[in-house]
Each structure stands twice: as structure tokens, then as C-alpha cells.
Protein backbone atom coordinates (compact mmCIF):
# COMPACT_ATOMS: atom_id res chain seq x y z
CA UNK A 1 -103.26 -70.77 157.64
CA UNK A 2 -100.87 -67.82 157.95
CA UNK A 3 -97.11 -68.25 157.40
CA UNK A 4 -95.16 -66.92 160.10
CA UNK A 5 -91.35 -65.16 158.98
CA UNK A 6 -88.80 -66.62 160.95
CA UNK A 7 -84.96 -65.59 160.48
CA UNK A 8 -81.87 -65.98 162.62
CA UNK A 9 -78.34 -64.20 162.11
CA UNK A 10 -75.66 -65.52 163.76
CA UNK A 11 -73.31 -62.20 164.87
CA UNK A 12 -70.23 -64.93 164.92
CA UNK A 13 -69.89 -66.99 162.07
CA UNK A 14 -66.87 -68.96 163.90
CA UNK A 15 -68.84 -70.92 166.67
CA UNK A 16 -72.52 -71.51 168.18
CA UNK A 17 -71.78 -69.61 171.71
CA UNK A 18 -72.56 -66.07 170.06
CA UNK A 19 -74.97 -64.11 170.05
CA UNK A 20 -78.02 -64.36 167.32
CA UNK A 21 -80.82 -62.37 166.34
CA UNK A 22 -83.84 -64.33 165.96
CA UNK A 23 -86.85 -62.33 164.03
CA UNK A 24 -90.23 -63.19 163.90
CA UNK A 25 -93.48 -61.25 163.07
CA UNK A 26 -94.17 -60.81 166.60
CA UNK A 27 -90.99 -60.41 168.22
CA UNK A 28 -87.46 -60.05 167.77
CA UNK A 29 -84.53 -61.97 170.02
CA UNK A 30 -81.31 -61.04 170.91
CA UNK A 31 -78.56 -62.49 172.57
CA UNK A 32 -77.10 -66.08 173.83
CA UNK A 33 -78.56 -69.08 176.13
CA UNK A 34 -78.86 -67.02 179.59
CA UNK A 35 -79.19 -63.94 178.10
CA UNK A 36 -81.83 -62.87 175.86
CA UNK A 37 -83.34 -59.45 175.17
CA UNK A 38 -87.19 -59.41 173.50
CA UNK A 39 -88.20 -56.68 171.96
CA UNK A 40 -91.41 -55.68 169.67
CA UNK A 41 -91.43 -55.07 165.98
CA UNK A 42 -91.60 -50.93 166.78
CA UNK A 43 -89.33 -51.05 169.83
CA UNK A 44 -86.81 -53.20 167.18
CA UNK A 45 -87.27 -50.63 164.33
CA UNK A 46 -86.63 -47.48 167.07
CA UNK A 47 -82.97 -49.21 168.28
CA UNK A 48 -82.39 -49.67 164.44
CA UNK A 49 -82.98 -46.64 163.37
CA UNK A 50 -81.10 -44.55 166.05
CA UNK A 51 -78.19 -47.01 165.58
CA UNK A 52 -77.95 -46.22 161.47
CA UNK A 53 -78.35 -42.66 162.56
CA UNK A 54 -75.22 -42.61 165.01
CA UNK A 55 -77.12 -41.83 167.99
CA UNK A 56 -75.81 -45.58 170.21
């Protein structure tokens, strides 16, 4: 049986109405209840990278 990775960051330490990221092996989840954006592993590591690199 294969172990999935699972982790959630809460972007607000101070409540539960925040946003979180939720990453999995297949997927990666961002946002609050209502408003949720899914994106794949690659599409995830491209908004990553051209974050660290000042470009959003």
C-alpha cells in the first residue's frame, strides 16, 4: 500500500476562517470554504517559483 503525503498550512494562525494550503501528491489546495483553487504538482511548482523570483 502506498502512503499518500498530506500537509496543511494554515496562512492565519489566529482563527479557522483563513485561508490554508492543503498539499497532497496529486494536488495542491488553496483557499477557504467557498473558495478553493486546485492546482497540479507542476502548475504549483511554476506559481512558486515565479513568486520567489519576484515576478507576482
Amino acid at each position: 500500500m502506498k502512503t499518500v503525503m498530506r500537509k496543511i498550512v494554515a496562512l492565519c494562525q489566529s482563527c479557522n476562517q483563513c485561508p490554508v494550503v492543503e498539499i497532497t501528491d496529486t494536488e495542491i489546495k488553496i483557499g477557504e470554504v467557498g473558495n478553493v483553487c486546485s492546482l497540479k504538482p507542476a502548475e504549483w511548482e511554476s506559481l512558486r517559483s515565479k513568486i520567489l523570483k519576484g515576478e507576482l
